[in-house]
C-alpha atoms as a PDB file:
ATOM      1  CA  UNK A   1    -168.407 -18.175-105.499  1.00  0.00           C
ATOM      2  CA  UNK A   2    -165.918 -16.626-107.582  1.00  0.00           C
ATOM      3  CA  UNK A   3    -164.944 -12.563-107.877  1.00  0.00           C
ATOM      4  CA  UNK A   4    -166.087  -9.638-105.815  1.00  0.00           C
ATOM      5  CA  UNK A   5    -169.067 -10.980-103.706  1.00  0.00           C
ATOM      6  CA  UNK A   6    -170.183  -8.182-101.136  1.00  0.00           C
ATOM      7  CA  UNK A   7    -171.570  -9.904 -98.189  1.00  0.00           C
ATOM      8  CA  UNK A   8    -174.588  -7.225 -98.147  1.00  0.00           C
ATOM      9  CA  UNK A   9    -175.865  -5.169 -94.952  1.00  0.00           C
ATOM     10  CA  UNK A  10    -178.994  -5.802 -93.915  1.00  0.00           C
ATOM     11  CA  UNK A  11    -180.995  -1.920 -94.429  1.00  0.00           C
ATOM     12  CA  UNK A  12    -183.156  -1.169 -91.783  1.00  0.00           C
ATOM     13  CA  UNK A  13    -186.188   1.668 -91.808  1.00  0.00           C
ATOM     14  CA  UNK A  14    -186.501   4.349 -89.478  1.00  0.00           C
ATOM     15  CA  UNK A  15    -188.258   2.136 -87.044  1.00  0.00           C
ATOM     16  CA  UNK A  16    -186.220  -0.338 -87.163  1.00  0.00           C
ATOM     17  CA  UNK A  17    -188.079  -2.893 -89.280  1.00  0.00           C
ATOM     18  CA  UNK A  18    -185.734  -4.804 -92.507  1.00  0.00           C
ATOM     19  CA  UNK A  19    -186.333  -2.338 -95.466  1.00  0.00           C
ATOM     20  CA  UNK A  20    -186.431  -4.638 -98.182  1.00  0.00           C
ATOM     21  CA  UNK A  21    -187.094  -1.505-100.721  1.00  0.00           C
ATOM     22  CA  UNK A  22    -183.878  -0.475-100.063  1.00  0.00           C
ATOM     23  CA  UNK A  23    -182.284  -4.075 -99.932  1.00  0.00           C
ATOM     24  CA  UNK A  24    -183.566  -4.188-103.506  1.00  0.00           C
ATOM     25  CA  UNK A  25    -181.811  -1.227-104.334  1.00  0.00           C
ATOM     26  CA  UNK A  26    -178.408  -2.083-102.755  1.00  0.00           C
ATOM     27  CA  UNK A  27    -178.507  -5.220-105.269  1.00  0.00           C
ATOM     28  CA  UNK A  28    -179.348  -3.269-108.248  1.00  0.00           C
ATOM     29  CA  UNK A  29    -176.587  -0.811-107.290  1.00  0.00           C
ATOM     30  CA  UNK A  30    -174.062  -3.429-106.844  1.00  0.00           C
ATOM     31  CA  UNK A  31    -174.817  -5.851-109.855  1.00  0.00           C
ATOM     32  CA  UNK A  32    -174.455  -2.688-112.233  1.00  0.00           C
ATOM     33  CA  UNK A  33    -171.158  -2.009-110.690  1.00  0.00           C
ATOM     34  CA  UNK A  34    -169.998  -5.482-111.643  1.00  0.00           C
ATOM     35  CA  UNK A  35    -169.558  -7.433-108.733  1.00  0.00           C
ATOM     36  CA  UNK A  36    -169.780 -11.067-108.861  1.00  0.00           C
ATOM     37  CA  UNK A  37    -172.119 -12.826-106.665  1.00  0.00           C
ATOM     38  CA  UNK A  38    -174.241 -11.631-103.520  1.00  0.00           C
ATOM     39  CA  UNK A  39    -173.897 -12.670 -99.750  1.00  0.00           C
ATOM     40  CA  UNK A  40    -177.067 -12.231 -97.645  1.00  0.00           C
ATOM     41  CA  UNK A  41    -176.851 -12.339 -94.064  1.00  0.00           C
ATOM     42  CA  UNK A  42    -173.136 -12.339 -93.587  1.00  0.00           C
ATOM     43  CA  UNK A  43    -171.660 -10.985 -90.433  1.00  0.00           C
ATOM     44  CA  UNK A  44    -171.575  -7.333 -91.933  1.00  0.00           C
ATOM     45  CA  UNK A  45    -175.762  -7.898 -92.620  1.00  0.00           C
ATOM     46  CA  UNK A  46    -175.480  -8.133 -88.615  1.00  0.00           C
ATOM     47  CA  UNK A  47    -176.950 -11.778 -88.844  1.00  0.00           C
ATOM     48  CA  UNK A  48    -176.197 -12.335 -85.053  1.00  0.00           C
ATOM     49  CA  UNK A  49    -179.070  -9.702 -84.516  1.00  0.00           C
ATOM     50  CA  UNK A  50    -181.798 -10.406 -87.437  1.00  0.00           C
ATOM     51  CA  UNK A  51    -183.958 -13.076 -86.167  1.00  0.00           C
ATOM     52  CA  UNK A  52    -184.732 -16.256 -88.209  1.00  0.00           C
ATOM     53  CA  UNK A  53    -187.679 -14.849 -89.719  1.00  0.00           C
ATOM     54  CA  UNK A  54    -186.203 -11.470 -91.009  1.00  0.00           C
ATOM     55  CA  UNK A  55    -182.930 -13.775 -92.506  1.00  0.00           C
ATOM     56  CA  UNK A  56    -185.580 -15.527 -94.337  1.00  0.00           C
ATOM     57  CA  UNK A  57    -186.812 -12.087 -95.632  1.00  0.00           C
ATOM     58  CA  UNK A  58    -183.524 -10.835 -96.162  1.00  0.00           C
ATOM     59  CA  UNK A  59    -182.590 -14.020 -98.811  1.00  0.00           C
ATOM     60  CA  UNK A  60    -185.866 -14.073-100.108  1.00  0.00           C
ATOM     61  CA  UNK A  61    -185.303 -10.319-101.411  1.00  0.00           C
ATOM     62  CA  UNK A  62    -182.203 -10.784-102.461  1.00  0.00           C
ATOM     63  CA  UNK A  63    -182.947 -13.605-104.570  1.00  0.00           C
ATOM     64  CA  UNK A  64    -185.490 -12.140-106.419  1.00  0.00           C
ATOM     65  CA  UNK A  65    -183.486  -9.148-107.033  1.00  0.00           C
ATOM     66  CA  UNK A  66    -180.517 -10.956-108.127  1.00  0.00           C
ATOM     67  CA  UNK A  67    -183.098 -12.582-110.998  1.00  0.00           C
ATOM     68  CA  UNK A  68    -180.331 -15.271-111.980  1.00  0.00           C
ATOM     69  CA  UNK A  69    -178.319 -12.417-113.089  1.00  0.00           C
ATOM     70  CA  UNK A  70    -175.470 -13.295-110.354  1.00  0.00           C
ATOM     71  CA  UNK A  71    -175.690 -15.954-107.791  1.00  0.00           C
ATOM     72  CA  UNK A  72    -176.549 -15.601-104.250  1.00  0.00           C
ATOM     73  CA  UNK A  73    -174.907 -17.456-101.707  1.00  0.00           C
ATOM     74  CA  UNK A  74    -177.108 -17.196 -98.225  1.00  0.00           C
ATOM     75  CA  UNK A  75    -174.957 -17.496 -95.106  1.00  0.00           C
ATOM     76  CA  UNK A  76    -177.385 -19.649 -92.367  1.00  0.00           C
ATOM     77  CA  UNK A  77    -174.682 -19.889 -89.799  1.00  0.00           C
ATOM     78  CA  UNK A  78    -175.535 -19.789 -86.157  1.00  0.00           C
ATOM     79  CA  UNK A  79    -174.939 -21.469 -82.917  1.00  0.00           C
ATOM     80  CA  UNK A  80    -177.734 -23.911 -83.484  1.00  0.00           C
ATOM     81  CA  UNK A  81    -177.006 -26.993 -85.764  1.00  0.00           C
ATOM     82  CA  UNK A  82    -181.033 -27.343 -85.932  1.00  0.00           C
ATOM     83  CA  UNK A  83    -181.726 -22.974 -86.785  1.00  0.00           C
ATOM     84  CA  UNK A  84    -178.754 -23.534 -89.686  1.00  0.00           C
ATOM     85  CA  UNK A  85    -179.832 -26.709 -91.054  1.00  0.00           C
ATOM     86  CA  UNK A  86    -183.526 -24.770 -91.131  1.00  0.00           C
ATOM     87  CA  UNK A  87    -182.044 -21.263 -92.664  1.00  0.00           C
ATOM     88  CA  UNK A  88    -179.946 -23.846 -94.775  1.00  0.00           C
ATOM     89  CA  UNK A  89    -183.111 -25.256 -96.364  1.00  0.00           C
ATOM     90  CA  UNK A  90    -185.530 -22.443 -96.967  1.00  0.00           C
ATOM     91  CA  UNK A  91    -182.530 -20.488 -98.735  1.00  0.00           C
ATOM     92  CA  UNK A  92    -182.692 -23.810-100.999  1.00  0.00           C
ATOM     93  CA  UNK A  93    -186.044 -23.373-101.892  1.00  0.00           C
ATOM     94  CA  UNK A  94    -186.278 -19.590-101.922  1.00  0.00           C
ATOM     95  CA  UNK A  95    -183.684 -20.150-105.090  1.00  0.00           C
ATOM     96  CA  UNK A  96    -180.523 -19.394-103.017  1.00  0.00           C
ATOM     97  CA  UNK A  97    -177.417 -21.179-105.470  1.00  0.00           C
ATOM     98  CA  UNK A  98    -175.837 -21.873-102.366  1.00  0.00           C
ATOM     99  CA  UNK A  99    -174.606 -21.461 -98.756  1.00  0.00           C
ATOM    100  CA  UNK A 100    -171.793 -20.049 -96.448  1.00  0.00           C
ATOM    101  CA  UNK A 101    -171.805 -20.993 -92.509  1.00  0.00           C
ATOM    102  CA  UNK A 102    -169.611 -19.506 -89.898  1.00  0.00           C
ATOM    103  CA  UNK A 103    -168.664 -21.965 -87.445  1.00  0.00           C
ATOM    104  CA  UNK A 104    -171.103 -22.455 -84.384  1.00  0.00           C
ATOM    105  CA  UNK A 105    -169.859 -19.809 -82.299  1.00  0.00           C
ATOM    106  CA  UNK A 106    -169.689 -18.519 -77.825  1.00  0.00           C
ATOM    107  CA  UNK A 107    -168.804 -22.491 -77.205  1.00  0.00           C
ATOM    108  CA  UNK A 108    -165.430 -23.716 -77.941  1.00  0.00           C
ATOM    109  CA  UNK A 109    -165.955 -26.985 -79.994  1.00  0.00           C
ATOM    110  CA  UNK A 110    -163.278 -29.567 -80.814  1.00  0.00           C
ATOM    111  CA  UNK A 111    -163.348 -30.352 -85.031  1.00  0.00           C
ATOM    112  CA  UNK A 112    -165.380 -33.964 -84.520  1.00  0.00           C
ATOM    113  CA  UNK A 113    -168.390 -30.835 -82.818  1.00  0.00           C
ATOM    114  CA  UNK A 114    -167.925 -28.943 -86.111  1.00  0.00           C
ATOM    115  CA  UNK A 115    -167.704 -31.492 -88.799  1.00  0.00           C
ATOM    116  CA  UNK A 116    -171.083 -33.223 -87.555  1.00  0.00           C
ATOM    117  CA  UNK A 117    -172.583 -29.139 -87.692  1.00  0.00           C
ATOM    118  CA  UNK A 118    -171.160 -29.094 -91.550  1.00  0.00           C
ATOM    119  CA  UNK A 119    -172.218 -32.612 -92.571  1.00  0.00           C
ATOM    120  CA  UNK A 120    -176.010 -31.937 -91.368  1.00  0.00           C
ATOM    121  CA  UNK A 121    -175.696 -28.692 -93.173  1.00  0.00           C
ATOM    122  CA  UNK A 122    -174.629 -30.294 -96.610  1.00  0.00           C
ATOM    123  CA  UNK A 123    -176.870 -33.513 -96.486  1.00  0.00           C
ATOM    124  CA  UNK A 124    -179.643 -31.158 -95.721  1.00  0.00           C
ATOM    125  CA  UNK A 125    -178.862 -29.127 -99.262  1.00  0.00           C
ATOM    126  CA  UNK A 126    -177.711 -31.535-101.428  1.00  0.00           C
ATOM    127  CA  UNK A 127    -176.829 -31.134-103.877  1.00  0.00           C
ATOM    128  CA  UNK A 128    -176.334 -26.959-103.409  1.00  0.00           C
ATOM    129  CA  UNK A 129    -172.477 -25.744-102.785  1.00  0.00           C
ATOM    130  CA  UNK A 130    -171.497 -25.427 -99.298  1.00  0.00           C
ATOM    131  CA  UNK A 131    -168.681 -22.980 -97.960  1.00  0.00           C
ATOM    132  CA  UNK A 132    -166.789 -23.096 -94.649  1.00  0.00           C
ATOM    133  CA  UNK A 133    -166.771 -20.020 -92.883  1.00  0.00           C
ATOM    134  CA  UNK A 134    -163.658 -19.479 -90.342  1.00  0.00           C
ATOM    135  CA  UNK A 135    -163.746 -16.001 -88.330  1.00  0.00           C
ATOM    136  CA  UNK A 136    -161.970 -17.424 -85.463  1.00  0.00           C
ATOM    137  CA  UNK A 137    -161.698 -13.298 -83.731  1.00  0.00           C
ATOM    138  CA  UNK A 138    -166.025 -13.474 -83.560  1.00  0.00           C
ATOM    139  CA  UNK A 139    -166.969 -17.050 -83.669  1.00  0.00           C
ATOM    140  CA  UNK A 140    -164.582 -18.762 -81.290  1.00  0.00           C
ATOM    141  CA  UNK A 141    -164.118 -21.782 -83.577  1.00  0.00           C
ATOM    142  CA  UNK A 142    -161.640 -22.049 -86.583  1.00  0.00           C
ATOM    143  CA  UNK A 143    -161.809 -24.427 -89.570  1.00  0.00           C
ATOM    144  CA  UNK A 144    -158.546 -25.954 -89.598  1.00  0.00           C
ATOM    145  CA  UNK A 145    -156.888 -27.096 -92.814  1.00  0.00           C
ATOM    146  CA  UNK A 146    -157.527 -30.545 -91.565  1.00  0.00           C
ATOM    147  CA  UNK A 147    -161.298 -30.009 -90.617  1.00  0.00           C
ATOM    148  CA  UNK A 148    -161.439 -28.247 -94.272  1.00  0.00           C
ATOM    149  CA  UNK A 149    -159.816 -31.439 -96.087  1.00  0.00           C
ATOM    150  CA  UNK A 150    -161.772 -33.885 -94.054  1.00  0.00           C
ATOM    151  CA  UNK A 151    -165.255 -32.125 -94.587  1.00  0.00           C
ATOM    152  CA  UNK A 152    -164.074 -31.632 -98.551  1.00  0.00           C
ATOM    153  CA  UNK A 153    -163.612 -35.599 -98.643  1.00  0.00           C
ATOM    154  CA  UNK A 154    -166.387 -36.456 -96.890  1.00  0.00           C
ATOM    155  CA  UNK A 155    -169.358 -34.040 -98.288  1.00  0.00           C
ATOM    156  CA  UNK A 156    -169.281 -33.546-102.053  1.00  0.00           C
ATOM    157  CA  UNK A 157    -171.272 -30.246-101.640  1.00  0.00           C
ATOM    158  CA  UNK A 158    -168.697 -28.710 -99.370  1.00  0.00           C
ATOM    159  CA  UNK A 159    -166.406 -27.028-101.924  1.00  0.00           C
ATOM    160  CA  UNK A 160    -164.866 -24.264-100.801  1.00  0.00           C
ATOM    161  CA  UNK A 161    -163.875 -21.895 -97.680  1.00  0.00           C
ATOM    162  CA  UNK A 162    -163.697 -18.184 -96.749  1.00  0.00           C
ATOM    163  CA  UNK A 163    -161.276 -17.416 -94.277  1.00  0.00           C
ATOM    164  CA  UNK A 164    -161.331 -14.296 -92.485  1.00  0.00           C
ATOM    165  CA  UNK A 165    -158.561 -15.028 -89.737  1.00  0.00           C
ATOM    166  CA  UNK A 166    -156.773 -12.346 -91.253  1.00  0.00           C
ATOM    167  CA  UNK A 167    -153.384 -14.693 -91.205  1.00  0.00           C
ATOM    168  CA  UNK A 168    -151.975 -14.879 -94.767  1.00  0.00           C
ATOM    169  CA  UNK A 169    -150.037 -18.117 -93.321  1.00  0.00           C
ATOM    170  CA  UNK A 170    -153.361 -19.429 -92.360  1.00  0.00           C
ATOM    171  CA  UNK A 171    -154.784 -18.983 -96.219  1.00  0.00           C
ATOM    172  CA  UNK A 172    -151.619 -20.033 -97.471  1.00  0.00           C
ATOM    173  CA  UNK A 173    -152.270 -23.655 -95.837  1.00  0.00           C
ATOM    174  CA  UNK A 174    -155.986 -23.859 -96.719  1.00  0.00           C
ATOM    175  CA  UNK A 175    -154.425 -23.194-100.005  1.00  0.00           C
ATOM    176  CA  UNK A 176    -152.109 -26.138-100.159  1.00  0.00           C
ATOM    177  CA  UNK A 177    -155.272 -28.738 -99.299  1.00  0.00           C
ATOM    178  CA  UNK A 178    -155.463 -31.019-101.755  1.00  0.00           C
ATOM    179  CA  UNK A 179    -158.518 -33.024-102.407  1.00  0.00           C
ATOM    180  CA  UNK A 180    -158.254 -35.754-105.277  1.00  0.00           C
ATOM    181  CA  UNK A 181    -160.988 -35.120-107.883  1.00  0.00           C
ATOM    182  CA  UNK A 182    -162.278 -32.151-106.234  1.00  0.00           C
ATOM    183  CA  UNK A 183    -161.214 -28.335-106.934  1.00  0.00           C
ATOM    184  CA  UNK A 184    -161.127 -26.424-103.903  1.00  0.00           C
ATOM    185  CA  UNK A 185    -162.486 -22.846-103.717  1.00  0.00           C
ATOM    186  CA  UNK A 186    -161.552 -20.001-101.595  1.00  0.00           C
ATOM    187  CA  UNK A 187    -162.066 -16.802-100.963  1.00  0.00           C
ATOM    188  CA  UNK A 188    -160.550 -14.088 -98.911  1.00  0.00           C
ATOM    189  CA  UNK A 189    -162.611 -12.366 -96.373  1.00  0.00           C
ATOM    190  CA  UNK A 190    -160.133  -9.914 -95.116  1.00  0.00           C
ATOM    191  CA  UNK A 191    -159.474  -6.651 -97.598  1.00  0.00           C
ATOM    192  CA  UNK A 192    -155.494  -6.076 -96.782  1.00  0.00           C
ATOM    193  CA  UNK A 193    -154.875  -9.394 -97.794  1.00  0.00           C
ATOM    194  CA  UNK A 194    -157.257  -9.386-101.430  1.00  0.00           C
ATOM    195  CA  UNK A 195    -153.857  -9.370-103.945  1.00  0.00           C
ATOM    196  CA  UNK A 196    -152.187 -11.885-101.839  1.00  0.00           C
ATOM    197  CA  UNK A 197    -154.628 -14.203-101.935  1.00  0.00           C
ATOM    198  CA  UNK A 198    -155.459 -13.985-105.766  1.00  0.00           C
ATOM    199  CA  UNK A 199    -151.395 -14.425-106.113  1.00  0.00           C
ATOM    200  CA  UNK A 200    -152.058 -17.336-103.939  1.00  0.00           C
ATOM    201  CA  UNK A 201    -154.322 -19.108-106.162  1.00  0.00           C
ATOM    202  CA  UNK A 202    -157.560 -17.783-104.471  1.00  0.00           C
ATOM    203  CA  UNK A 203    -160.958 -17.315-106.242  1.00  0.00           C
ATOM    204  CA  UNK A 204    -162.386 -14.454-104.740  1.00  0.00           C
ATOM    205  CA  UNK A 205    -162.780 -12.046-102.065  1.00  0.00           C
ATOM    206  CA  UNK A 206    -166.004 -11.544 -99.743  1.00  0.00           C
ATOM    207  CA  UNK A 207    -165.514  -7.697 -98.679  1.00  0.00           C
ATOM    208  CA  UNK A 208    -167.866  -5.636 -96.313  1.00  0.00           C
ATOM    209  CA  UNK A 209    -166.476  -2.390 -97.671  1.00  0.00           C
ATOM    210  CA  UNK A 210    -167.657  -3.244-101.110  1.00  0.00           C
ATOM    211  CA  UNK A 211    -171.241  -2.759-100.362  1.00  0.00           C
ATOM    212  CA  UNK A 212    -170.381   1.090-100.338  1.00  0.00           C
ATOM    213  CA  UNK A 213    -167.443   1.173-102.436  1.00  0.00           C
ATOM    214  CA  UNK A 214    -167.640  -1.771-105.124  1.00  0.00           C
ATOM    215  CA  UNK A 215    -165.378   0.086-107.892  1.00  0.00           C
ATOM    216  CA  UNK A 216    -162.092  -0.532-106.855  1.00  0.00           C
ATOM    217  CA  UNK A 217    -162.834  -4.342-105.764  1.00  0.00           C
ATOM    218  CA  UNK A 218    -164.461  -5.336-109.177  1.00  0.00           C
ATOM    219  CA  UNK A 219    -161.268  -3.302-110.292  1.00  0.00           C
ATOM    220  CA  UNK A 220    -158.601  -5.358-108.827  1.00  0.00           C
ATOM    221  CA  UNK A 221    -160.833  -8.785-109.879  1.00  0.00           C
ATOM    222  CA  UNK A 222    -160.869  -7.637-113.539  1.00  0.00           C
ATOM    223  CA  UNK A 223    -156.964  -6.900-113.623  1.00  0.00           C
ATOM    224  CA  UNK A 224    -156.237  -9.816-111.723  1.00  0.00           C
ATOM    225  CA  UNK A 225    -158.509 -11.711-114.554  1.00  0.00           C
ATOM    226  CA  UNK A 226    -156.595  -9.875-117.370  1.00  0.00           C
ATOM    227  CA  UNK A 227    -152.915 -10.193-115.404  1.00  0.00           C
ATOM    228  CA  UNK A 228    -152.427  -6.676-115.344  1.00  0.00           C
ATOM    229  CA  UNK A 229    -150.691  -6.376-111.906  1.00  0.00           C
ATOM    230  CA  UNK A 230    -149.769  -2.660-112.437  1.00  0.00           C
ATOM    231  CA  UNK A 231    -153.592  -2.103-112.279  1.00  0.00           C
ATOM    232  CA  UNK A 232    -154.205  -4.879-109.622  1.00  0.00           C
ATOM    233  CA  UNK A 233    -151.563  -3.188-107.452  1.00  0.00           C
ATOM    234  CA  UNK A 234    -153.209   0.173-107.715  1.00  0.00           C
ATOM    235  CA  UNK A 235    -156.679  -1.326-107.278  1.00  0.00           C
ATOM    236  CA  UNK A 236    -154.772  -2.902-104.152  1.00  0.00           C
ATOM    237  CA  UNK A 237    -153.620   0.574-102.840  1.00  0.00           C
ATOM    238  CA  UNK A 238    -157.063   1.496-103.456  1.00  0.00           C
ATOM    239  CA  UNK A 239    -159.221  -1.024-101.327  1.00  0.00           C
ATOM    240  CA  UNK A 240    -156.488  -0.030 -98.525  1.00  0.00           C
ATOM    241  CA  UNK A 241    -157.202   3.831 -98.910  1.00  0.00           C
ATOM    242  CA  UNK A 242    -160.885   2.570 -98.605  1.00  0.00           C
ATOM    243  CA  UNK A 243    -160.165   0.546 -95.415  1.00  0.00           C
ATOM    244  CA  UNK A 244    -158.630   3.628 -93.883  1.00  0.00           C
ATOM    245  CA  UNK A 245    -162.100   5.540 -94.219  1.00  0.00           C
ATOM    246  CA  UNK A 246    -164.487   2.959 -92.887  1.00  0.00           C
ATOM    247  CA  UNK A 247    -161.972   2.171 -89.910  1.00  0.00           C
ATOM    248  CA  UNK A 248    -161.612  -1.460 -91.446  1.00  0.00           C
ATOM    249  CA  UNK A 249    -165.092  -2.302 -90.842  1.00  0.00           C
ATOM    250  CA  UNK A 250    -165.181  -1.130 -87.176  1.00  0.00           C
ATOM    251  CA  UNK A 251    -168.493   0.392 -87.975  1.00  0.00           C
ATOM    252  CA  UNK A 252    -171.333  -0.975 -89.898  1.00  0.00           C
ATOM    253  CA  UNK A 253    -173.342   2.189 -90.154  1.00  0.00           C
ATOM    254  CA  UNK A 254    -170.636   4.197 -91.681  1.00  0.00           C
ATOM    255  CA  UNK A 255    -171.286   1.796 -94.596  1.00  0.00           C
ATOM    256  CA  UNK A 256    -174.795   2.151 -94.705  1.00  0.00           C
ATOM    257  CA  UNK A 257    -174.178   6.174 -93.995  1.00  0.00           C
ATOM    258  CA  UNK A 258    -172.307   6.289 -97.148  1.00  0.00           C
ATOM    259  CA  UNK A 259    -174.970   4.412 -98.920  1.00  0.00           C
ATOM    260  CA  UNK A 260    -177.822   6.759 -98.044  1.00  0.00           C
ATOM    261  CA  UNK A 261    -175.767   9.619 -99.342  1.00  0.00           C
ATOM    262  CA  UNK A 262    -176.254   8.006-102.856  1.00  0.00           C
ATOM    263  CA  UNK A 263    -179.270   7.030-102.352  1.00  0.00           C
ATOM    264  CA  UNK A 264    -179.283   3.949-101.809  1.00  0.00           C
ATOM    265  CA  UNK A 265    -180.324   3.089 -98.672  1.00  0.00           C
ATOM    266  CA  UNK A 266    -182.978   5.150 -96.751  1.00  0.00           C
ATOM    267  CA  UNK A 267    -181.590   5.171 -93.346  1.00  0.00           C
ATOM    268  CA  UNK A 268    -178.113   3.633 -91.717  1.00  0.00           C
ATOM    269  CA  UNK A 269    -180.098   2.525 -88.937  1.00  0.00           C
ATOM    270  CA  UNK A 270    -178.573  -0.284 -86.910  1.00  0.00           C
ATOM    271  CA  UNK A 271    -179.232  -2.430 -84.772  1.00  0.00           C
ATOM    272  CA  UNK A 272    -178.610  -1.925 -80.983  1.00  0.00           C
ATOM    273  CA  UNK A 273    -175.891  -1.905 -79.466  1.00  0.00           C
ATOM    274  CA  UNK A 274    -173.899  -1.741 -82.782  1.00  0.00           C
ATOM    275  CA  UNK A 275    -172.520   2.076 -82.567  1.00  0.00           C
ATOM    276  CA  UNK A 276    -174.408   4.921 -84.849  1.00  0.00           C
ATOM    277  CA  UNK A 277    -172.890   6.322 -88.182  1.00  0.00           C
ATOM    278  CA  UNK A 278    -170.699   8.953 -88.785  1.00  0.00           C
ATOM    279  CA  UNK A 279    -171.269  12.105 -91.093  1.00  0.00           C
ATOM    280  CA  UNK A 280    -171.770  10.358 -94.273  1.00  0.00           C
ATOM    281  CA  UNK A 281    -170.842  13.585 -96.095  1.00  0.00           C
ATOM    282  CA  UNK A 282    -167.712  13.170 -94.789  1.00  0.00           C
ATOM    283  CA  UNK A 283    -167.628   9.931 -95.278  1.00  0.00           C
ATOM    284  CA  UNK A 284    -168.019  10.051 -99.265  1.00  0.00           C
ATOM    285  CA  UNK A 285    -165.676  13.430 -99.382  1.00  0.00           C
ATOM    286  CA  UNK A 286    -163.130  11.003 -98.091  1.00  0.00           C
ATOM    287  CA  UNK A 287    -163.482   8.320-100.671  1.00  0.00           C
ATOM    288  CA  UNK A 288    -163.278  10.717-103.039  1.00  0.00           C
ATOM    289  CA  UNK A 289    -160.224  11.689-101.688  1.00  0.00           C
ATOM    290  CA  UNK A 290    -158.653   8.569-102.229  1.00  0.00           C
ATOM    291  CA  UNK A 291    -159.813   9.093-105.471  1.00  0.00           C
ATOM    292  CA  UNK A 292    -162.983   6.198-105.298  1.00  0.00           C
ATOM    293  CA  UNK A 293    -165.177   8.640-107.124  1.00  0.00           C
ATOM    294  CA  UNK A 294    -166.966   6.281-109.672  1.00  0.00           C
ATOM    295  CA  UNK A 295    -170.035   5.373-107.533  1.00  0.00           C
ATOM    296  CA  UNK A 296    -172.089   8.510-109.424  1.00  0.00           C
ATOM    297  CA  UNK A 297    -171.735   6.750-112.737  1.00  0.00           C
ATOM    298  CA  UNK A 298    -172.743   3.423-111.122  1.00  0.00           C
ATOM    299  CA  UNK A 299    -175.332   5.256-109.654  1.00  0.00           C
ATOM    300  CA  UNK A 300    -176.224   6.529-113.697  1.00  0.00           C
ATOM    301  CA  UNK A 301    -176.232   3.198-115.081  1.00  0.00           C
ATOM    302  CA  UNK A 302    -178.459   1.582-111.585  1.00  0.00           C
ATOM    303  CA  UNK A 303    -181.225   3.923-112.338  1.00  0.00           C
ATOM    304  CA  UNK A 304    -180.678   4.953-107.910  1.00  0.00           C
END
């Protein structure tokens, strides 16, 4: 994974079933606004409350909407070595180009526990990329920068990380892990920190807000790219102004809210308990206030 990947909500219908109409449209929407790569079934596609079947659904959809145009990386963690290693390999043969896993999560495991969950994962893939997924506030668990380098050396498919601890110390040492032979990839999952980790060396950035406000994320990726750090440091202020509407991801639906105001989406259902959306009027009058008003000439080019 590399640039803006969005790790997608999951759209529901008004009775609560996985819309997969509007899934395809959320794809569409975001490829044409440039981002990078897809994530299905992350932790802001409220994974934890999608059953196996529906994740299945879920990748399957967003695979096919993708059409090879960017790649989709399917995230199969869950508290069950045996459910990942299953989600791992039917997102392998649905076409999936890879895989993200958040740590086995409610226990508190020691790093010999979580190694043996990543090895299974990557033998069962192999030879599709595998990334580490450390979000030590939800899951419990953390990947170390030991675990990281051991898991690196031992599984050649295990090449990157993306660390959401929210600690720019933290991504500064997965930074500095060296593995002889083997470039290391990772990616931010935590939207104050985006332009310090690119000036860290980091590949990428896995943002929730993106799924309703790509622009100024693919923004701060191309002047990063181009070394324009006047523009990356506005982009910067930008993706801030955006995490002051949506509460810093405190509430999925506001995302989804946002989304049906374009369009997009046809509900921002959620599932119970996660907490209802606001006024999605409001919503978009704010990011247009903080001057994120390009998602109508997305919206143009999409076809939404």
């Amino acid at each position: 994974m590399r640039g803006v990947v969005p790790p997608l909500v999951t759209p529901f219908t008004s009775d609560g079933e996985v819309d997969c109409a509007s899934l395809r449209r959320l794809c569409e929407f975001l490829i044409v606004a440039g981002v990078d790569g897809l994530y299905p079934c992350g932790t802001t596609g409220e994974f934890p409350l999608l059953s196996l079947d529906e994740r299945r659904a879920v990748v399957e959809t967003v695979v096919e909407a993708a059409a090879g145009r960017v790649p989709v990386f399917a995230h199969v963690g869950t508290a069950s070595t045996r459910e990942a290693v299953e989600l791992a390999r039917h997102a392998a043969a649905a076409g999936a180009d890879g895989i993200g896993a958040l740590t086995p999560y409610f226990y508190a495991y020691g790093d010999d526990d979580l190694a043996r969950y990543y090895l299974e994962l990557a033998e069962a893939i192999a030879p599709l990329p595998v990334y580490l997924y450390s979000l030590p506030s939800f899951a419990r668990n953390t990947v170390s920068p030991e675990l990281a380098a051991q898991l690196y050396r031992r599984a050649p498919n295990v090449v990157g990380l993306k660390d959401s601890s929210g600690d720019l110390d933290v991504l500064r040492a997965h930074r500095a892990v060296q593995v002889p032979g083997k470039a290391v990839s990772l990616l931010s999952g935590t939207d104050g920190l985006n332009l310090a980790a690119l000036e860290l060396g980091c590949d990428g950035m896995i943002s929730g807000n993106a799924n309703a406000a790509p622009e100024p994320f693919v923004a701060l990726w191309r002047a990063w790219q181009s070394s324009n750090s006047v523009a990356a440091r506005a982009a910067q202020a930008q993706i801030d102004a955006v995490r002051t509407v949506f509460a810093n991801g405190a509430r999925l639906a506001d995302l989804k809210a946002v989304l049906v105001e374009h369009g997009i989406l046809s509900t921002a259902v959620v599932r119970a308990p996660q907490p209802s959306a606001g006024d999605g009027g409001r919503l978009v009058s704010a990011l247009e206030a903080a001057g994120v008003v390009e998602s109508s000439q997305v919206l143009a080019r999409s076809g939404a």
